[in-house]
PDB file of N, CA and C in Angstrom:
ATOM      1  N   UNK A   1      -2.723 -57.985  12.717  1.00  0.00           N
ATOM      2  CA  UNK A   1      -1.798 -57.415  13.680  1.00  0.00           C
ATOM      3  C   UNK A   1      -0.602 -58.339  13.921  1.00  0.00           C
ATOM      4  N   UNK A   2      -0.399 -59.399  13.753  1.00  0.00           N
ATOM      5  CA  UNK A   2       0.221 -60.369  13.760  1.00  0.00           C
ATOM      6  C   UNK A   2       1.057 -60.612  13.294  1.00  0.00           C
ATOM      7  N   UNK A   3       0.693 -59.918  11.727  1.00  0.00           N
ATOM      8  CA  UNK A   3       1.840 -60.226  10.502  1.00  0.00           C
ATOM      9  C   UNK A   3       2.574 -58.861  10.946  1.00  0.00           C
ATOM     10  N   UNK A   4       2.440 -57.863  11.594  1.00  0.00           N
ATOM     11  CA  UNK A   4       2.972 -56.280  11.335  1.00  0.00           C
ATOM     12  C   UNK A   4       4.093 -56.730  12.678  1.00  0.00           C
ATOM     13  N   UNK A   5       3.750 -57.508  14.066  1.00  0.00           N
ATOM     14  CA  UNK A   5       4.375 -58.162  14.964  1.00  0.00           C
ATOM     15  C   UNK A   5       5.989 -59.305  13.837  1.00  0.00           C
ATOM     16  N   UNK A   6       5.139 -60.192  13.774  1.00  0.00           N
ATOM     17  CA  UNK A   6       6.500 -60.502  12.470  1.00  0.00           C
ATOM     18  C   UNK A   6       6.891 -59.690  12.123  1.00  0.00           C
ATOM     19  N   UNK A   7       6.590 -58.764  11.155  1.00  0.00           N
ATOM     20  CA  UNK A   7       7.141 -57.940  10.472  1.00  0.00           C
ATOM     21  C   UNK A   7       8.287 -57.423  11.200  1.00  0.00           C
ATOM     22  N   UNK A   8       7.882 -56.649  12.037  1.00  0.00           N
ATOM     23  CA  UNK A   8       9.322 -56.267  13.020  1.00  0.00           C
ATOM     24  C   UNK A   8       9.985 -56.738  13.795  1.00  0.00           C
ATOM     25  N   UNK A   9       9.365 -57.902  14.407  1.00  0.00           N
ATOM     26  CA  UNK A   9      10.213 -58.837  14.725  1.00  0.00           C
ATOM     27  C   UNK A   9      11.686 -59.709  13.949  1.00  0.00           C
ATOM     28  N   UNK A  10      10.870 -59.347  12.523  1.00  0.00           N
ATOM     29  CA  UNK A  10      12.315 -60.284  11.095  1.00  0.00           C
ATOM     30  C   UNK A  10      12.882 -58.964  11.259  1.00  0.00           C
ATOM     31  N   UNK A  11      12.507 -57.635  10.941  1.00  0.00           N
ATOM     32  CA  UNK A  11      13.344 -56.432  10.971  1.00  0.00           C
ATOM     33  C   UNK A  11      14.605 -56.526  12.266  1.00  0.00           C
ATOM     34  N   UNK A  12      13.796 -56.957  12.972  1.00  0.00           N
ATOM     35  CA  UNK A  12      14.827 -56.198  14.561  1.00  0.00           C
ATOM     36  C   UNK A  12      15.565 -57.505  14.200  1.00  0.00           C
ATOM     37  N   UNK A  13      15.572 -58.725  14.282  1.00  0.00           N
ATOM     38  CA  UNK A  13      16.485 -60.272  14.323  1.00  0.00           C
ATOM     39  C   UNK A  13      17.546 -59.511  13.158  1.00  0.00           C
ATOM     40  N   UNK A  14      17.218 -59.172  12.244  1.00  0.00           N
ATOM     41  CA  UNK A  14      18.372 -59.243  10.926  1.00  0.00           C
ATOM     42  C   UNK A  14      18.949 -58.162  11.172  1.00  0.00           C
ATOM     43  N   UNK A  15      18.383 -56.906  12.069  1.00  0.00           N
ATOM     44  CA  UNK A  15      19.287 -55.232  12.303  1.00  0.00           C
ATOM     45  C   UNK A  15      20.561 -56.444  13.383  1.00  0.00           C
ATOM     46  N   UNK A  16      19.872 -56.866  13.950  1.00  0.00           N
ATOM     47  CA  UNK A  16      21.082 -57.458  15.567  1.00  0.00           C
ATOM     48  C   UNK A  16      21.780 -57.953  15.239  1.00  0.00           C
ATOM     49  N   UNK A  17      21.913 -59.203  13.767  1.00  0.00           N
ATOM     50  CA  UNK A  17      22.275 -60.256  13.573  1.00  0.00           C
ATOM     51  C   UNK A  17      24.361 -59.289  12.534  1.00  0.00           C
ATOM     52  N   UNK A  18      22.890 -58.109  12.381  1.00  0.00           N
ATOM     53  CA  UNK A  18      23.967 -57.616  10.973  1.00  0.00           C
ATOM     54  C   UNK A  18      25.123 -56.365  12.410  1.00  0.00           C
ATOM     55  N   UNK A  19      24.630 -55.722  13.527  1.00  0.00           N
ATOM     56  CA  UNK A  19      25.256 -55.507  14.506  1.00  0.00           C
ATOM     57  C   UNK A  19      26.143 -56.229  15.047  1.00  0.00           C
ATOM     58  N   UNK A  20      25.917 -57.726  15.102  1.00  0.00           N
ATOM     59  CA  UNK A  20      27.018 -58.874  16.126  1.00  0.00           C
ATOM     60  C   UNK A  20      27.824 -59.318  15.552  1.00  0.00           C
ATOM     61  N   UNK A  21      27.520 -59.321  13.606  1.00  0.00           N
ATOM     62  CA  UNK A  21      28.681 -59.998  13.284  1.00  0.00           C
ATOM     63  C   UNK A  21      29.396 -58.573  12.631  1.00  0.00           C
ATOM     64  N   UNK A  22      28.849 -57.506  12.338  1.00  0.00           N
ATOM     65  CA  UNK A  22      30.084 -56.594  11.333  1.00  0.00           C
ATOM     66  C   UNK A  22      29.360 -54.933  11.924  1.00  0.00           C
ATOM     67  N   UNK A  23      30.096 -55.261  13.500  1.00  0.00           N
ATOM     68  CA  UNK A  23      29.929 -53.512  13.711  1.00  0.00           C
ATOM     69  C   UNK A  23      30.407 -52.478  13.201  1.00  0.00           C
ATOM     70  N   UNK A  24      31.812 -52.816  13.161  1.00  0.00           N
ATOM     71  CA  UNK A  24      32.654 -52.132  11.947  1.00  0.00           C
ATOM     72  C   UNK A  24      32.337 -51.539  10.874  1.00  0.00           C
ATOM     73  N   UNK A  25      31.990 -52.837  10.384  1.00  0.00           N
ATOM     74  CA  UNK A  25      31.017 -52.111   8.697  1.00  0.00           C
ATOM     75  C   UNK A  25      29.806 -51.363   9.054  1.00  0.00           C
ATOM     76  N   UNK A  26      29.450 -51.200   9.745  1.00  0.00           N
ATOM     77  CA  UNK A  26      28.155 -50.582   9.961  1.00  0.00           C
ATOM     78  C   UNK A  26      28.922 -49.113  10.428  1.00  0.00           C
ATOM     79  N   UNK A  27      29.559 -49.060  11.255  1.00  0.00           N
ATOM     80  CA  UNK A  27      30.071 -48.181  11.501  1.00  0.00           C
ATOM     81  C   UNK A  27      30.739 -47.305   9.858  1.00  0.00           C
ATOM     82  N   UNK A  28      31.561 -48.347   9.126  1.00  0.00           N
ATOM     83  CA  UNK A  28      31.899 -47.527   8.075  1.00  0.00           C
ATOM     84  C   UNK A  28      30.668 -46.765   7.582  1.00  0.00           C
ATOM     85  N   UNK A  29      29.726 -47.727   7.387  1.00  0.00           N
ATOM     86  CA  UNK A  29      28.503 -47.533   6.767  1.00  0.00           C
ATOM     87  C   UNK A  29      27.649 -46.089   6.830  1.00  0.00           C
ATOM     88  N   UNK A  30      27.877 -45.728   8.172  1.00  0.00           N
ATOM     89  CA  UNK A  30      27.530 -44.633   8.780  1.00  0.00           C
ATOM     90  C   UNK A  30      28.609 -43.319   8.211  1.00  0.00           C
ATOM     91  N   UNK A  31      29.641 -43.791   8.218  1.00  0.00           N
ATOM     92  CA  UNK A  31      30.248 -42.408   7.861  1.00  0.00           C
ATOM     93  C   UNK A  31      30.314 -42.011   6.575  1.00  0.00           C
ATOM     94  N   UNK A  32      29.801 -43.282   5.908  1.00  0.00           N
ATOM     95  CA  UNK A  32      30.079 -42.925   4.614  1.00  0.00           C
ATOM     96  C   UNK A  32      28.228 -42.006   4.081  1.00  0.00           C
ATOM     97  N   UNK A  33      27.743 -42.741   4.897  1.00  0.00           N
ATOM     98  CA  UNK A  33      26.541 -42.177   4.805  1.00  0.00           C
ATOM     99  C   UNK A  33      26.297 -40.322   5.543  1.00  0.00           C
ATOM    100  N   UNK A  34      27.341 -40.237   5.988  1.00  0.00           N
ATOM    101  CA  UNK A  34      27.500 -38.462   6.723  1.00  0.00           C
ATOM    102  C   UNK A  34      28.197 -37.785   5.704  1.00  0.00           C
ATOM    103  N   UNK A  35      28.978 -38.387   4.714  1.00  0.00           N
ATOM    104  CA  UNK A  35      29.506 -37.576   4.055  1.00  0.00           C
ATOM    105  C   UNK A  35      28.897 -37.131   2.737  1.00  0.00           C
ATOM    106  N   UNK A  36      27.410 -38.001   2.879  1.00  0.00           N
ATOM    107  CA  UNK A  36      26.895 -37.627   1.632  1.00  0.00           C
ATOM    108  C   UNK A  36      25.196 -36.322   1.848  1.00  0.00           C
ATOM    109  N   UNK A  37      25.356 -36.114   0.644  1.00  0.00           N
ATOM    110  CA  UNK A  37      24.465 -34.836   1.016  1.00  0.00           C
ATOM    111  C   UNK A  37      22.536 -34.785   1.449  1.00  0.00           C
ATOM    112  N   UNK A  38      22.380 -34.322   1.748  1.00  0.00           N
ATOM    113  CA  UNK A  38      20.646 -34.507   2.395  1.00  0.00           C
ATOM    114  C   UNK A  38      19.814 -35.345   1.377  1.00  0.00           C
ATOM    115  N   UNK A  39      19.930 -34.533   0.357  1.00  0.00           N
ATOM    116  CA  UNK A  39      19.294 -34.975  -1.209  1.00  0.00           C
ATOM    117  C   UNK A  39      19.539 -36.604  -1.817  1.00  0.00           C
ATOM    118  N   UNK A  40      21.148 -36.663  -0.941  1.00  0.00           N
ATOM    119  CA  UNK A  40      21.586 -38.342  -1.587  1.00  0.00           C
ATOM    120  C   UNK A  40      20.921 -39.487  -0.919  1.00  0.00           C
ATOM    121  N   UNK A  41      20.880 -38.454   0.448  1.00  0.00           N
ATOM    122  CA  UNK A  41      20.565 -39.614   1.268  1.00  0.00           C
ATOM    123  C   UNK A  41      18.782 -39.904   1.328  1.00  0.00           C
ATOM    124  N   UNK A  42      18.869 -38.968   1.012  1.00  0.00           N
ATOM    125  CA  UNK A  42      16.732 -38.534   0.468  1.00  0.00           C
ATOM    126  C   UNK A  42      16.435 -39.853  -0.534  1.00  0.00           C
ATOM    127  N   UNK A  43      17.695 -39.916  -1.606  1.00  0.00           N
ATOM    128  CA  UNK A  43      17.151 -40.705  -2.864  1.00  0.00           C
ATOM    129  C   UNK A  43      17.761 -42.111  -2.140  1.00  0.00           C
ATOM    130  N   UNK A  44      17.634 -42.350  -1.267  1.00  0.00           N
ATOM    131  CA  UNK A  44      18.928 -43.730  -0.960  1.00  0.00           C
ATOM    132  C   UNK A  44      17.420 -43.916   0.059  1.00  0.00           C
ATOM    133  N   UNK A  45      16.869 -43.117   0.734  1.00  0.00           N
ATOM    134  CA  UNK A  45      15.457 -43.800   1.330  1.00  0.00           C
ATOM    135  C   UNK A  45      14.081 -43.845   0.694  1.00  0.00           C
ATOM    136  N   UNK A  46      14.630 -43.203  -0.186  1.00  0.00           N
ATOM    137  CA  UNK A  46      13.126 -43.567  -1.297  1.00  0.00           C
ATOM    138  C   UNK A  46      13.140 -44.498  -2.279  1.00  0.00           C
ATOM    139  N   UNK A  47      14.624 -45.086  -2.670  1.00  0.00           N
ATOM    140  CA  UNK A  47      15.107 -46.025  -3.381  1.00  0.00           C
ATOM    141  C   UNK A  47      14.670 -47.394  -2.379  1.00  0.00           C
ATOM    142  N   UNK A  48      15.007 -47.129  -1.105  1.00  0.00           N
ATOM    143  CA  UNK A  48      15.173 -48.501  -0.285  1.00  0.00           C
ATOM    144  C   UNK A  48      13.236 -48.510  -0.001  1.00  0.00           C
ATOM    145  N   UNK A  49      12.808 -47.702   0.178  1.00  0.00           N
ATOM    146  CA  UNK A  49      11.319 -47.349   0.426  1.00  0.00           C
ATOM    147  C   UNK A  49      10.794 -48.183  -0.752  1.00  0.00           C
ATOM    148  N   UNK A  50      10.627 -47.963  -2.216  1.00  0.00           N
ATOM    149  CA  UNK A  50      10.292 -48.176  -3.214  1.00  0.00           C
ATOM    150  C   UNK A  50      10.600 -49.656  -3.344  1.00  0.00           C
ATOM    151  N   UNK A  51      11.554 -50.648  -3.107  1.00  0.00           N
ATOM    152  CA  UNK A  51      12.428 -51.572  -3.219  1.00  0.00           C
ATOM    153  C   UNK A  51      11.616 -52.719  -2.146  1.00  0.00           C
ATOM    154  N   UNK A  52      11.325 -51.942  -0.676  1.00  0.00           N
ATOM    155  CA  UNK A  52      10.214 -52.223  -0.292  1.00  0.00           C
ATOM    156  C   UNK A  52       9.165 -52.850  -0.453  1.00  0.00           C
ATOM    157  N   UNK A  53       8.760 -51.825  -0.814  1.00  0.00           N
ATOM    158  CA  UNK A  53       7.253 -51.775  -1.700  1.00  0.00           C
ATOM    159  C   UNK A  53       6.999 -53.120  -2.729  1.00  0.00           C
ATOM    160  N   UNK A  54       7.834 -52.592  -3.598  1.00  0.00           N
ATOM    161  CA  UNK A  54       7.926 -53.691  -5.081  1.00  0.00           C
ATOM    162  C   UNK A  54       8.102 -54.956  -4.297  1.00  0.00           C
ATOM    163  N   UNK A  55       9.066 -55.954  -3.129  1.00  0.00           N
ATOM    164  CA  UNK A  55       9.304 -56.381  -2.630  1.00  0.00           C
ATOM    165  C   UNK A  55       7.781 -57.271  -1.999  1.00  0.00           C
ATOM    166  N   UNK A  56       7.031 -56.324  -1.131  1.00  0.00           N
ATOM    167  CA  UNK A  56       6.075 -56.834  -0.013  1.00  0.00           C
ATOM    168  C   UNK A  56       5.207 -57.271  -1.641  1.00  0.00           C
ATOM    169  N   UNK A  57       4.802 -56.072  -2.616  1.00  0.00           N
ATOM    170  CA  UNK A  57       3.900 -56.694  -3.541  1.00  0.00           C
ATOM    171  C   UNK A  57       4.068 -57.669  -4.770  1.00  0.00           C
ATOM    172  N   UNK A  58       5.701 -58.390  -4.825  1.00  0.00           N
ATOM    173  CA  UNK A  58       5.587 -59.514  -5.202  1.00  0.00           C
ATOM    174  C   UNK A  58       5.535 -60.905  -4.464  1.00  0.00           C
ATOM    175  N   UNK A  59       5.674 -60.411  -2.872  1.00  0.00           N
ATOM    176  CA  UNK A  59       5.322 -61.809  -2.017  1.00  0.00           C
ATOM    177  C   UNK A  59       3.276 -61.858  -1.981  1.00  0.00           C
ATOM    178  N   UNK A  60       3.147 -60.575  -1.988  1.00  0.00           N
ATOM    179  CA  UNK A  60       1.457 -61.063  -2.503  1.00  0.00           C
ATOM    180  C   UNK A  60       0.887 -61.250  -1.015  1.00  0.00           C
ATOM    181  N   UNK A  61      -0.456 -61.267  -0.570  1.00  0.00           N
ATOM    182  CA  UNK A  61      -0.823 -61.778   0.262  1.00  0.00           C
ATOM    183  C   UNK A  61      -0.316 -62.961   0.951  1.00  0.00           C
ATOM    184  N   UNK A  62      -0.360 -62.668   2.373  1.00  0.00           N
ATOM    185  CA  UNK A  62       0.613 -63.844   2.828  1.00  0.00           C
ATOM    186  C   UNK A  62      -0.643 -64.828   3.618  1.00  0.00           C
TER     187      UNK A  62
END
């Protein structure tokens, strides 16, 4: 339970960190992300999902 506490704890530090220094871009980020279609944005969270994945299972048991 501990590691899943980290876990979102590194999530939420790096969402804030990437909010304080470039709202802007995030903001672009967003619109550029409205202008694209359900399906794009479908493959853009199963890409980042997958990326994930591959990710947690080459750090291996921690």
């Amino acid at each position: 339970m501990s590691l899943v506490i980290l876990a979102v704890g590194l999530v939420l530090a790096i969402e804030g960190l990437v909010l304080a220094l470039a709202p802007r871009r995030v903001e672009d980020a967003l619109r550029v992300l409205a202008t694209l279609g359900l399906d794009q944005r479908r493959m853009i969270g199963l890409g980042a999902l997958g990326l994930g994945v591959l990710l947690l299972w080459l750090a291996g048991p921690l």
